[in-house]
C-alpha atoms as a PDB file:
ATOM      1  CA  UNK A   1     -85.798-212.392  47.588  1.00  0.00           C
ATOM      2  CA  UNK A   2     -89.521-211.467  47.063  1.00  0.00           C
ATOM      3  CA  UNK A   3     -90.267-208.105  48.465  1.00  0.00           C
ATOM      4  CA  UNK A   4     -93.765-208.440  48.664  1.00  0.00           C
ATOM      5  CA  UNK A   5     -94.052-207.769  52.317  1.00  0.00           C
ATOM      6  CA  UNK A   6     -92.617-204.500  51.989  1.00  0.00           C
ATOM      7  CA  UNK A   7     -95.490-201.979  51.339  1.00  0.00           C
ATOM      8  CA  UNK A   8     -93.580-199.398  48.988  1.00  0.00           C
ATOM      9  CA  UNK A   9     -92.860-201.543  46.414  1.00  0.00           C
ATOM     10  CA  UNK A  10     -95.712-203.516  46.365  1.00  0.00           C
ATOM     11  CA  UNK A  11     -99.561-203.622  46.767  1.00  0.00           C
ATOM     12  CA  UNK A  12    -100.109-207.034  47.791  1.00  0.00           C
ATOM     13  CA  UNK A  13     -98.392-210.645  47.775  1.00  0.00           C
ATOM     14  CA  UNK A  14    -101.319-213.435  47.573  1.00  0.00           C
ATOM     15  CA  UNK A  15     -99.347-216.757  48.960  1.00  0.00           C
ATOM     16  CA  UNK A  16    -100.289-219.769  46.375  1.00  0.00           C
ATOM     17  CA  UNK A  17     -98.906-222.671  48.383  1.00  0.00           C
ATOM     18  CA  UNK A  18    -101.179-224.836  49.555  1.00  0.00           C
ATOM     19  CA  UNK A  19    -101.305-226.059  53.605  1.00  0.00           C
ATOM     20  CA  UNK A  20    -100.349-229.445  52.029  1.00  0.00           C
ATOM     21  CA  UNK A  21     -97.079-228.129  51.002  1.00  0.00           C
ATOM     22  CA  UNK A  22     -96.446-226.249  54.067  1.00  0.00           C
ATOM     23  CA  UNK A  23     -97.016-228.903  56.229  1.00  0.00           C
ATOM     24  CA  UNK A  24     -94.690-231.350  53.884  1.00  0.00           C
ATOM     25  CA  UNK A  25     -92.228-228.907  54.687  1.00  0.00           C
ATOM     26  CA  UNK A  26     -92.692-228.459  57.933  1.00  0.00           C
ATOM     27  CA  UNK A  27     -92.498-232.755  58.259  1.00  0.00           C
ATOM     28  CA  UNK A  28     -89.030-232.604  56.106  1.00  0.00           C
ATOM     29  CA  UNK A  29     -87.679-230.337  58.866  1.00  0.00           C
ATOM     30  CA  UNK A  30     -88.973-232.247  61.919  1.00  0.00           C
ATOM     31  CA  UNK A  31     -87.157-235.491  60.283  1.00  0.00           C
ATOM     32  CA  UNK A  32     -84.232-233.663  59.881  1.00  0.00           C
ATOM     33  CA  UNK A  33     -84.157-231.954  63.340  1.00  0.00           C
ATOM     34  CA  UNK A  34     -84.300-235.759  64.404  1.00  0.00           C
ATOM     35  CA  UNK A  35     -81.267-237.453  62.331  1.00  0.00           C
ATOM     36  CA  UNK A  36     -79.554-233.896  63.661  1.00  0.00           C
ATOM     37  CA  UNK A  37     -80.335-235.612  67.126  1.00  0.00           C
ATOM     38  CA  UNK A  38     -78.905-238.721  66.308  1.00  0.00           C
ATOM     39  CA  UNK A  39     -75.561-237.276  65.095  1.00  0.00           C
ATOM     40  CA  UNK A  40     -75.210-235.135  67.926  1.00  0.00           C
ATOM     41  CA  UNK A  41     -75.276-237.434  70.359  1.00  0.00           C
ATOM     42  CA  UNK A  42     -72.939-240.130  68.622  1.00  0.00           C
ATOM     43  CA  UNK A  43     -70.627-236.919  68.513  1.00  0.00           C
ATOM     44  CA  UNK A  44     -71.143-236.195  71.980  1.00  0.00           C
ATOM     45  CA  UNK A  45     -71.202-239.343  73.540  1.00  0.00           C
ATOM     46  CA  UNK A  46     -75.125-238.530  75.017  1.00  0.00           C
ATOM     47  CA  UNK A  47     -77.659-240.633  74.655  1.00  0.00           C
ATOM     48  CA  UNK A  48     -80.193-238.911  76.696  1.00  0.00           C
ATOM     49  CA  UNK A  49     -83.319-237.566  74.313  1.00  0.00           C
ATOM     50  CA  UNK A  50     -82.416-240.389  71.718  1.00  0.00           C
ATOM     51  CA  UNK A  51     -85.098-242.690  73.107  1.00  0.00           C
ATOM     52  CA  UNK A  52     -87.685-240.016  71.921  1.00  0.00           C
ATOM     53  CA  UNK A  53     -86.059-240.825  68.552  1.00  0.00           C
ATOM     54  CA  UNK A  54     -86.347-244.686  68.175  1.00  0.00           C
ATOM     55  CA  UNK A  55     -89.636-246.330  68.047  1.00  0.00           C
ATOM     56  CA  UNK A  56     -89.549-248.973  70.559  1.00  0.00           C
ATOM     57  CA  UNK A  57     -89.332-251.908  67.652  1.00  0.00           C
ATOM     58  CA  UNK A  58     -86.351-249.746  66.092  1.00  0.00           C
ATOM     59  CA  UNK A  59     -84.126-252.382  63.718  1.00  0.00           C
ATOM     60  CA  UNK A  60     -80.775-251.633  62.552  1.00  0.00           C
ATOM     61  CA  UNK A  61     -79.013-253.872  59.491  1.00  0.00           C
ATOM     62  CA  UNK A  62     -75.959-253.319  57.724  1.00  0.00           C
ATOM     63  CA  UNK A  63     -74.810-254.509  54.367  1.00  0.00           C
ATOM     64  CA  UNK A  64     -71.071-254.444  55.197  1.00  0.00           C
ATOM     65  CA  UNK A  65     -68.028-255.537  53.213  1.00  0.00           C
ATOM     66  CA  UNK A  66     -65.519-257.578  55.045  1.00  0.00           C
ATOM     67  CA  UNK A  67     -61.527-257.962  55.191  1.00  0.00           C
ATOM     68  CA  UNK A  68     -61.940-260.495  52.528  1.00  0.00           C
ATOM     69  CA  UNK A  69     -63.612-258.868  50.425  1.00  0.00           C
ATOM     70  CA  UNK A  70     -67.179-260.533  50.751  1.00  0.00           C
ATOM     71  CA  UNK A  71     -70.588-258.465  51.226  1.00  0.00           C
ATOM     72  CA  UNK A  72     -72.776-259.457  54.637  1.00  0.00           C
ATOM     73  CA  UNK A  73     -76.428-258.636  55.839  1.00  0.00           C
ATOM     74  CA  UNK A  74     -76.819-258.135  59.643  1.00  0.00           C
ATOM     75  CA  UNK A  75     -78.752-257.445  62.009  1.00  0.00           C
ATOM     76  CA  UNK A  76     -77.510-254.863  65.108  1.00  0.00           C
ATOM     77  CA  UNK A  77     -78.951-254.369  68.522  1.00  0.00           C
ATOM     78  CA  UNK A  78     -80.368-251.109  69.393  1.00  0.00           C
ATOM     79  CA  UNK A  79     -79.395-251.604  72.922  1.00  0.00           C
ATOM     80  CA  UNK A  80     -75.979-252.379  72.059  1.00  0.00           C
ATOM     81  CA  UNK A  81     -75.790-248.867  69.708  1.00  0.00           C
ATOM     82  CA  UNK A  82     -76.759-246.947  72.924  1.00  0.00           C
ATOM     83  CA  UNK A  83     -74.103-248.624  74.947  1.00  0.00           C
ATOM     84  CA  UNK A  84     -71.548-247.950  72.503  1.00  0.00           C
ATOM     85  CA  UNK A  85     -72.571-244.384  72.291  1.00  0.00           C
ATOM     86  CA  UNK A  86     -72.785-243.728  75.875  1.00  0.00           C
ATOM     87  CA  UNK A  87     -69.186-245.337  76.633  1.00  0.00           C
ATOM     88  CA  UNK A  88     -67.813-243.041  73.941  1.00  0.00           C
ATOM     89  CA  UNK A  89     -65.548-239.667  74.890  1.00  0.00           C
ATOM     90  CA  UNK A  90     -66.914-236.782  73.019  1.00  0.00           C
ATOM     91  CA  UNK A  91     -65.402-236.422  69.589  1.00  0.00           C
ATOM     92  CA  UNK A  92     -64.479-240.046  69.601  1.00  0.00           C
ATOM     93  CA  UNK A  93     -67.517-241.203  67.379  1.00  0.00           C
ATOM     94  CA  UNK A  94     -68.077-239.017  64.500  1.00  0.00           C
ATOM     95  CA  UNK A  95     -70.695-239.695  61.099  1.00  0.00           C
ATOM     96  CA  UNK A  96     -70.149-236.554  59.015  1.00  0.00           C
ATOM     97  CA  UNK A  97     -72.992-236.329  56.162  1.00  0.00           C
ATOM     98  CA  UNK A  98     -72.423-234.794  53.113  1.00  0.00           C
ATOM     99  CA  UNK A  99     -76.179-234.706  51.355  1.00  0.00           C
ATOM    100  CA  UNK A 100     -79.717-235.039  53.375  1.00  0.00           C
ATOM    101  CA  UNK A 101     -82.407-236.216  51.312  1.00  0.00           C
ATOM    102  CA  UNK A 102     -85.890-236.743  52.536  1.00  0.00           C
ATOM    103  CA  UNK A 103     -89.117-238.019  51.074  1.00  0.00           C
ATOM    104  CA  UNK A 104     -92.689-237.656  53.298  1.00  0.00           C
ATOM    105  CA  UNK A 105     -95.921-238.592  52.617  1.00  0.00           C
ATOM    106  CA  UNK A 106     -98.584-238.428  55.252  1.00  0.00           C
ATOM    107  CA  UNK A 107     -97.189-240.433  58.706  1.00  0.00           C
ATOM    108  CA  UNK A 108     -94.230-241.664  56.903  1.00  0.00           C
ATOM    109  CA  UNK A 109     -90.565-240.422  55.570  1.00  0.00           C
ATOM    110  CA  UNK A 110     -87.718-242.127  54.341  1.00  0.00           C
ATOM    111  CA  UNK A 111     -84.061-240.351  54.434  1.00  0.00           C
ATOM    112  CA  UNK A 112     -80.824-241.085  52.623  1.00  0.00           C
ATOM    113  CA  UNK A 113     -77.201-239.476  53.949  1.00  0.00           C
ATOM    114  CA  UNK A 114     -74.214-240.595  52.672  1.00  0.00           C
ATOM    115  CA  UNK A 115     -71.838-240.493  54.829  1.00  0.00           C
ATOM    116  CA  UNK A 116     -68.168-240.862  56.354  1.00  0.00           C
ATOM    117  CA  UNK A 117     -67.602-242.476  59.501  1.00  0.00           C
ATOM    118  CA  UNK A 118     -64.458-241.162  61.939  1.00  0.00           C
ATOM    119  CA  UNK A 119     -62.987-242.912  64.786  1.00  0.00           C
ATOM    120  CA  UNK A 120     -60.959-241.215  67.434  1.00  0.00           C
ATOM    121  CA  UNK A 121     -60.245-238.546  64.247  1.00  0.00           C
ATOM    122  CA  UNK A 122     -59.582-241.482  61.754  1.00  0.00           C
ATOM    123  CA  UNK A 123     -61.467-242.553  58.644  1.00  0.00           C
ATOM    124  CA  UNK A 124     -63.111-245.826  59.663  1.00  0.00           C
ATOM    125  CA  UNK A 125     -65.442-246.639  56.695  1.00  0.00           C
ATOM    126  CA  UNK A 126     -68.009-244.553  54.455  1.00  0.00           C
ATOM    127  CA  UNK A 127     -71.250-245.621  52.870  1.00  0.00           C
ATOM    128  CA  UNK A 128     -74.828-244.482  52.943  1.00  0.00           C
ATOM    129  CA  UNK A 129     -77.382-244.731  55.740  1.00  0.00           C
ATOM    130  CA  UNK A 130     -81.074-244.943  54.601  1.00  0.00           C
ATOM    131  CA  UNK A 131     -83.498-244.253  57.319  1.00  0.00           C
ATOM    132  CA  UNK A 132     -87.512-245.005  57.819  1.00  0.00           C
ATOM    133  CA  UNK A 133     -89.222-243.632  59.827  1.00  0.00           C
ATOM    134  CA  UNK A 134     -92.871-242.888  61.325  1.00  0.00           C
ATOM    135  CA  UNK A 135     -94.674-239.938  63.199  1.00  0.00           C
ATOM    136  CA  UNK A 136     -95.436-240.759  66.634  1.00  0.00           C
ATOM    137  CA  UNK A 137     -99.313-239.904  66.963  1.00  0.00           C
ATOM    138  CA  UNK A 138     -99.037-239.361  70.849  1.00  0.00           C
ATOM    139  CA  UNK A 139     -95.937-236.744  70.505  1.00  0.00           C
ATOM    140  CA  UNK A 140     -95.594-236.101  67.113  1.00  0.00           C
ATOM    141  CA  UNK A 141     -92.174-236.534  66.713  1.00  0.00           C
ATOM    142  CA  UNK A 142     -90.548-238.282  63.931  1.00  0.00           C
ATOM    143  CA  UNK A 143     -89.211-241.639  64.914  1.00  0.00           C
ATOM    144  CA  UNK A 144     -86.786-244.086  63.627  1.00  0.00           C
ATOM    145  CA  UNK A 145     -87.938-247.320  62.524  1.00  0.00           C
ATOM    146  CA  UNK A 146     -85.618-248.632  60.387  1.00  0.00           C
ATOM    147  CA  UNK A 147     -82.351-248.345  59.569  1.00  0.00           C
ATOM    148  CA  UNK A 148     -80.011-250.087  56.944  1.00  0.00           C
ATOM    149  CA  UNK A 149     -76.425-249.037  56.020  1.00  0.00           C
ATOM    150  CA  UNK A 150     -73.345-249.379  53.515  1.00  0.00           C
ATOM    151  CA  UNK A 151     -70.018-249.858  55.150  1.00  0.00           C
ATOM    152  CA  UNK A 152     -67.290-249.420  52.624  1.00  0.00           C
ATOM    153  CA  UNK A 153     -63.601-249.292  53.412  1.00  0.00           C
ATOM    154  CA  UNK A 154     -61.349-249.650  50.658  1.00  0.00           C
ATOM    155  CA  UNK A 155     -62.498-246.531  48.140  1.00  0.00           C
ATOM    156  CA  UNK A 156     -62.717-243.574  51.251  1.00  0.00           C
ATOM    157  CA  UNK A 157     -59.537-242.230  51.217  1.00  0.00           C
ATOM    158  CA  UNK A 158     -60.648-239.686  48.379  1.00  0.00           C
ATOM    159  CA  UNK A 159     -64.089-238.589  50.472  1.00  0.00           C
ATOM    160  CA  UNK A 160     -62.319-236.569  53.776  1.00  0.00           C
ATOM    161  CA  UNK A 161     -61.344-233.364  51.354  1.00  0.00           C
ATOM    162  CA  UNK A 162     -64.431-233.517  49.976  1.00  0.00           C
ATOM    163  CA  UNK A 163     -66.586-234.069  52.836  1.00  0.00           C
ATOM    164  CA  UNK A 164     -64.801-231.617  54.929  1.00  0.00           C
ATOM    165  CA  UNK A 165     -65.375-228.714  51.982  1.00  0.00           C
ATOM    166  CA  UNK A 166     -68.701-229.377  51.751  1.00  0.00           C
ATOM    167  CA  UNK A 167     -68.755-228.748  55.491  1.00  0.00           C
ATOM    168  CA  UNK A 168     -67.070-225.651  55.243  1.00  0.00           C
ATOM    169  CA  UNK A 169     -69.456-224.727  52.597  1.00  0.00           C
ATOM    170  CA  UNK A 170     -72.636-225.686  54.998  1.00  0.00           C
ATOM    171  CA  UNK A 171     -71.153-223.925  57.780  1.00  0.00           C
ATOM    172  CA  UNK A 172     -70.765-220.701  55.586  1.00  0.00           C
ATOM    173  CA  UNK A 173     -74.011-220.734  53.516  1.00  0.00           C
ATOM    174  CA  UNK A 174     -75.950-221.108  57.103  1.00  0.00           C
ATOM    175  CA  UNK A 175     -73.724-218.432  59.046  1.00  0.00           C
ATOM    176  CA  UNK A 176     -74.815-216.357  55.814  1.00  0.00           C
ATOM    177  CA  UNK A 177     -78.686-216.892  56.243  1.00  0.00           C
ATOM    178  CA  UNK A 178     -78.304-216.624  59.907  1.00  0.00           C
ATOM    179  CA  UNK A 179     -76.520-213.063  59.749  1.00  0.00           C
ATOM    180  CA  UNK A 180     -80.046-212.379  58.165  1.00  0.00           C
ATOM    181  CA  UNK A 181     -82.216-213.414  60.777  1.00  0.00           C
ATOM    182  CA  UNK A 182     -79.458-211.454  63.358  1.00  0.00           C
ATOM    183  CA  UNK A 183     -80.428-208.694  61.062  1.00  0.00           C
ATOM    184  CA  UNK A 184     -76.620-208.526  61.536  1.00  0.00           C
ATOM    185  CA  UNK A 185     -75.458-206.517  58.032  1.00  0.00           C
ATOM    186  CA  UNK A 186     -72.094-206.757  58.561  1.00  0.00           C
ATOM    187  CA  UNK A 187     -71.539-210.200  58.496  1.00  0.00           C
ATOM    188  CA  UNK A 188     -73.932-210.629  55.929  1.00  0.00           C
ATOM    189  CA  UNK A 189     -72.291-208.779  53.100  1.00  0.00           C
ATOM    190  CA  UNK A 190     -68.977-209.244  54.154  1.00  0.00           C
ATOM    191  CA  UNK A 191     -69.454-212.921  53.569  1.00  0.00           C
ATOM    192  CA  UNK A 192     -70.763-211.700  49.397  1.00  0.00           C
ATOM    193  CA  UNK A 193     -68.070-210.714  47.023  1.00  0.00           C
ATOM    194  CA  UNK A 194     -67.714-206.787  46.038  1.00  0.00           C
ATOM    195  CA  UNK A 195     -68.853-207.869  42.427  1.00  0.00           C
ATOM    196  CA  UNK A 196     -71.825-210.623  43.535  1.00  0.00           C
ATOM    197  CA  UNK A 197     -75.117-210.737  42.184  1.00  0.00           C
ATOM    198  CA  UNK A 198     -78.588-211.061  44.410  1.00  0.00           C
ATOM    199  CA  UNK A 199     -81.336-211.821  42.210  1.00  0.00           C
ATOM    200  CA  UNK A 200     -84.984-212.118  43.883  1.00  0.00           C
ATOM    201  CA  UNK A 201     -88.112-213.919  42.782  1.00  0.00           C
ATOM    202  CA  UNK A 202     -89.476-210.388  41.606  1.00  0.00           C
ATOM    203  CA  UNK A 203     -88.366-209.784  37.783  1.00  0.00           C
ATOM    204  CA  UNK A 204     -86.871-206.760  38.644  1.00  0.00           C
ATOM    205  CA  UNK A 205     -84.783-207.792  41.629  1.00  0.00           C
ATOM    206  CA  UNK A 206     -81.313-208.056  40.217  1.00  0.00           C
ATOM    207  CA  UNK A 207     -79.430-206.672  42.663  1.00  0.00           C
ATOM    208  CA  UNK A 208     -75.756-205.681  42.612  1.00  0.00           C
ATOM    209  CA  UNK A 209     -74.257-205.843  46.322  1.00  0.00           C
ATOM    210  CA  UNK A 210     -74.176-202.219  46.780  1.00  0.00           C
ATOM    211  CA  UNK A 211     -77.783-201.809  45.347  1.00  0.00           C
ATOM    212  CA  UNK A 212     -78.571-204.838  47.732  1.00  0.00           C
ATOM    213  CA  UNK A 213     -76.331-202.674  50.901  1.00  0.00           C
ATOM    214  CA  UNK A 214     -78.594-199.715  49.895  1.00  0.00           C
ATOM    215  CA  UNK A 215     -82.257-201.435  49.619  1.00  0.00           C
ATOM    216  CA  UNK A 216     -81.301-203.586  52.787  1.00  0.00           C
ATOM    217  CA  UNK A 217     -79.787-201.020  54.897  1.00  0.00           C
ATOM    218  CA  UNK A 218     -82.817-199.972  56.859  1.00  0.00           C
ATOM    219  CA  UNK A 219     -84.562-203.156  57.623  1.00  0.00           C
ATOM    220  CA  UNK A 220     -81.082-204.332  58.691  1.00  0.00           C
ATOM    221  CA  UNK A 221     -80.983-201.314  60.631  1.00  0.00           C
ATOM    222  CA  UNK A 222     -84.564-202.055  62.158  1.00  0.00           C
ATOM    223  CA  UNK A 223     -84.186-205.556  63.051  1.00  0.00           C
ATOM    224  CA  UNK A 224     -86.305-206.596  60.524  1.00  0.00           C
ATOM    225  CA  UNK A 225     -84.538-209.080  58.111  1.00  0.00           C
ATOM    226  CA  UNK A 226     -85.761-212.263  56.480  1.00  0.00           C
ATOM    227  CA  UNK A 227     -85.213-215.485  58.009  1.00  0.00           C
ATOM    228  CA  UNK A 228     -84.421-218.333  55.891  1.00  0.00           C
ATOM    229  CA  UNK A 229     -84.236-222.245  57.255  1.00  0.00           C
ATOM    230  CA  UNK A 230     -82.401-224.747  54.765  1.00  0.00           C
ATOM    231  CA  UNK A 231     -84.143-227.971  54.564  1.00  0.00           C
ATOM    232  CA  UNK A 232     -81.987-229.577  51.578  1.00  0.00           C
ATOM    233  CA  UNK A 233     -78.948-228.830  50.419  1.00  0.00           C
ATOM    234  CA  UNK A 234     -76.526-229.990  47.560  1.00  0.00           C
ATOM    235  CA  UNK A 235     -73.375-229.038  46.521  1.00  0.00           C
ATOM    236  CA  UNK A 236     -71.024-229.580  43.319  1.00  0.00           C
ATOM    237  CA  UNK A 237     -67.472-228.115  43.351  1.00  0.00           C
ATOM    238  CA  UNK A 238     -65.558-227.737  40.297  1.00  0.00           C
ATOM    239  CA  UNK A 239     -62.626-230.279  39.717  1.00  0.00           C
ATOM    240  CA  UNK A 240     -60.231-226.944  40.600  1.00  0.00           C
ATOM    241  CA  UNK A 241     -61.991-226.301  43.483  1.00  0.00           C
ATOM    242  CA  UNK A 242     -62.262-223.032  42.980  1.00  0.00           C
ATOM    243  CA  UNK A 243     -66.317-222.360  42.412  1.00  0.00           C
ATOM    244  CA  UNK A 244     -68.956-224.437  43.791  1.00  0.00           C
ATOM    245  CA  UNK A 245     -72.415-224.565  43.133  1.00  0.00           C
ATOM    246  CA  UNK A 246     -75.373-225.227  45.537  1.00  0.00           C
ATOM    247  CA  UNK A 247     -79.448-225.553  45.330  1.00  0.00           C
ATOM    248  CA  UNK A 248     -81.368-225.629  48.769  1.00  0.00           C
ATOM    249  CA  UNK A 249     -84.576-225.834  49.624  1.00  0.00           C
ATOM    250  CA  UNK A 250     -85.786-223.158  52.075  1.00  0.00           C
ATOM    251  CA  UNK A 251     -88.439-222.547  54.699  1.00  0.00           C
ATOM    252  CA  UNK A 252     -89.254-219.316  54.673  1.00  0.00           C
ATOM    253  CA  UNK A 253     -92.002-217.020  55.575  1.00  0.00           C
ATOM    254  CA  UNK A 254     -93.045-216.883  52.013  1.00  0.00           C
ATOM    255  CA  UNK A 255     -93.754-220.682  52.072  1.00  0.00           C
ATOM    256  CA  UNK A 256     -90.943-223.108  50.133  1.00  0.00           C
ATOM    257  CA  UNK A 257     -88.403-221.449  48.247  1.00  0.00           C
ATOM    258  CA  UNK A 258     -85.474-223.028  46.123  1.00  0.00           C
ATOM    259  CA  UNK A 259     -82.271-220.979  46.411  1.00  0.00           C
ATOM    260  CA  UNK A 260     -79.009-221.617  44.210  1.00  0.00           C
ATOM    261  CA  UNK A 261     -76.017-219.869  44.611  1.00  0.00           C
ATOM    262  CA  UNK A 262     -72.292-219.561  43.743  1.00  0.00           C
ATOM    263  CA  UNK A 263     -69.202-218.882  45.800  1.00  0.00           C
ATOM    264  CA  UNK A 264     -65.485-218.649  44.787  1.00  0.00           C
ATOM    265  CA  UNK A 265     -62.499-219.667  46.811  1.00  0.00           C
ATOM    266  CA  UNK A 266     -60.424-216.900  47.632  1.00  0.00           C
ATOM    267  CA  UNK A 267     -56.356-216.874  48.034  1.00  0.00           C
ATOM    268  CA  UNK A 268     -56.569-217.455  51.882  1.00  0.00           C
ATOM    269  CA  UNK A 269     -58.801-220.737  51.218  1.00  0.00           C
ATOM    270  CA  UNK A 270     -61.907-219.480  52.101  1.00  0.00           C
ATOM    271  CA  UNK A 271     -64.901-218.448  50.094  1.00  0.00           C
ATOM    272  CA  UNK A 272     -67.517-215.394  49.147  1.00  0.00           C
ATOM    273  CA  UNK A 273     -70.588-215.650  47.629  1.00  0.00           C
ATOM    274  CA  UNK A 274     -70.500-214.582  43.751  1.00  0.00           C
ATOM    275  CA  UNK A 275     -74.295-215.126  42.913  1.00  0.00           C
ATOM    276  CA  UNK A 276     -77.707-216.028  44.744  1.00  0.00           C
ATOM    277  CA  UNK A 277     -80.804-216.720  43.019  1.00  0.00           C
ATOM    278  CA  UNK A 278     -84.267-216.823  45.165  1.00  0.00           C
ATOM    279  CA  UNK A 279     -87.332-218.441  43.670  1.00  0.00           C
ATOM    280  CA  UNK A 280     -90.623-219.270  45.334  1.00  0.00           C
ATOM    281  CA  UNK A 281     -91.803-222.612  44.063  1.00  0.00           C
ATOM    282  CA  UNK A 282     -95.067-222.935  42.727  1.00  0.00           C
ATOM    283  CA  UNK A 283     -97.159-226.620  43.101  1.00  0.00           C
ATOM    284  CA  UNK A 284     -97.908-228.102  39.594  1.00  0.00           C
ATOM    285  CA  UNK A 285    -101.747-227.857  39.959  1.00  0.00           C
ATOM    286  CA  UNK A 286    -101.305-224.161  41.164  1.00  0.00           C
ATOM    287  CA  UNK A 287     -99.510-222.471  37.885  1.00  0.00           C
ATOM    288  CA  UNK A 288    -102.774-221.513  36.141  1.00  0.00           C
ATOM    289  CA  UNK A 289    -103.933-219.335  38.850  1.00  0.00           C
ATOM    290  CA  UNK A 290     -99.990-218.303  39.287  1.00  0.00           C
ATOM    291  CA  UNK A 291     -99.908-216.813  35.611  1.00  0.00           C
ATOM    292  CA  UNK A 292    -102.975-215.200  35.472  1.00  0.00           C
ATOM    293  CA  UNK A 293    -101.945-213.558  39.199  1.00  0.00           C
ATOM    294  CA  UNK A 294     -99.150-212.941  37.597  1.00  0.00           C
ATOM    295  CA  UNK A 295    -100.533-211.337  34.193  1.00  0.00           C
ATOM    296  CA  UNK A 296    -102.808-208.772  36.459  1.00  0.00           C
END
């Protein structure tokens, strides 16, 4: 974690992203926040606030693999996705994604989520979804425009373990960030291991947990902790199970930063993070001025 903003250790901090970035960020989240909408409702069986969502001329096609074994294109109704939502109990309709990843330029983004589809708590099928869509100009919201999925059923039965760890692993890398922004210390560092590792983007930020305890005590104390927004995320668990690895990219008050970190499973199933590694990203056409910032 950069420290820059604190005054005692050092003089200044000179941001070198450029507003393009930022606002490419900023556009990455917004998309997100509106799949997030999508999902929620299909999990809660609510459509209101999805028409915000779907551009108006909104198509929906699915390659999809049939009893037989044969691959079909079609076309789906919009209207008849809404129905089907809004007749559903909660819990009854749920798409679980595994991997976000989204692609912007200017008005337009593009987003692909694998995924694994449950019915009444059942594996139904699995596949990827691969979205398109625009930024409204009148609300600026990002709408859907397209979307096109796979609908596999034969090779899911190995995905639920999987998809439900990587869930568990979402849940406790953002309840870890979040315990940041609470400025809540105790649920922070209870969820690191006694022998982790915090390294910052300063070169002499390598931080055992107690050091970390120690420098992060009083901010924690004032209320004053960093707040950290995951935009992308990807996991890889060993074939044990027992460590996984993750990357992210983060929206922080520093501008984009790429975090990667490792936790260990513990006896009781769950996990603590061994080792976190915070790096501000630099554009390509901004490293010049970065080294000789850096060389002063």
């Amino acid at each position: 974690m950069s420290l820059c903003r604190f005054p005692l250790l050092f003089l200044f901090c000179t941001p070198l992203l450029s507003l393009q970035a930022q606002s490419e960020l900023e556009s990455r989240a917004a998309v997100v926040q509106s799949l997030n909408t999508l999902f929620d409702a299909m999990k809660q069986g609510d459509t209101t606030g999805m028409s915000a969502i779907f551009h108006p001329n909104a198509q929906l096609l699915t390659v999809s693999e049939l009893f037989d074994g044969s691959k079909q294109l079609r076309k789906g109704s919009l209207d008849d996705f809404r129905e089907g939502i809004a007749g559903a109990e909660p819990d009854i309709l749920v798409e679980r994604l595994y991997q976000i990843e989204v692609r912007v330029d200017g008005d337009l983004a593009t987003a692909w989520t694998p995924y694994r589809f449950e019915y009444q708590g059942a594996v139904s099928h699995c596949g990827v979804n691969s979205f398109q869509l625009v930024r409204s100009y009148d609300t600026g919201v990002w709408q859907i425009v397209n979307i096109i999925d796979t609908r596999r059923r034969g090779d899911c039965p190995d995905m639920p373990e999987t998809l439900d760890e990587k869930d568990r692993l979402n849940t406790l890398v953002d309840d870890w960030h979040q315990a940041a922004t609470d400025a809540d210390s105790a649920a922070y560092f209870g969820l690191m291991d006694e022998e982790s590792i915090f390294i910052g983007t300063d070169a002499t930020e390598h931080w055992t947990r107690a050091e970390f305890i120690e420098f992060a005590a009083p901010y924690f104390a004032e209320g004053k902790a960093w707040d950290f927004t995951a935009i992308e995320r990807h996991f890889f668990i060993s074939p044990d199970k027992q460590l996984v690895y993750w990357d992210e990219l983060l929206d922080t008050w520093m501008g984009p930063c790429r975090g990667t970190g490792i936790a260990e499973r513990q006896f009781d199933g769950s996990y603590l993070i061994k080792h976190y590694t915070l790096s501000v990203t630099v554009p390509n056409e901004k490293i010049e001025g970065f080294i000789e910032l850096t060389q002063e």
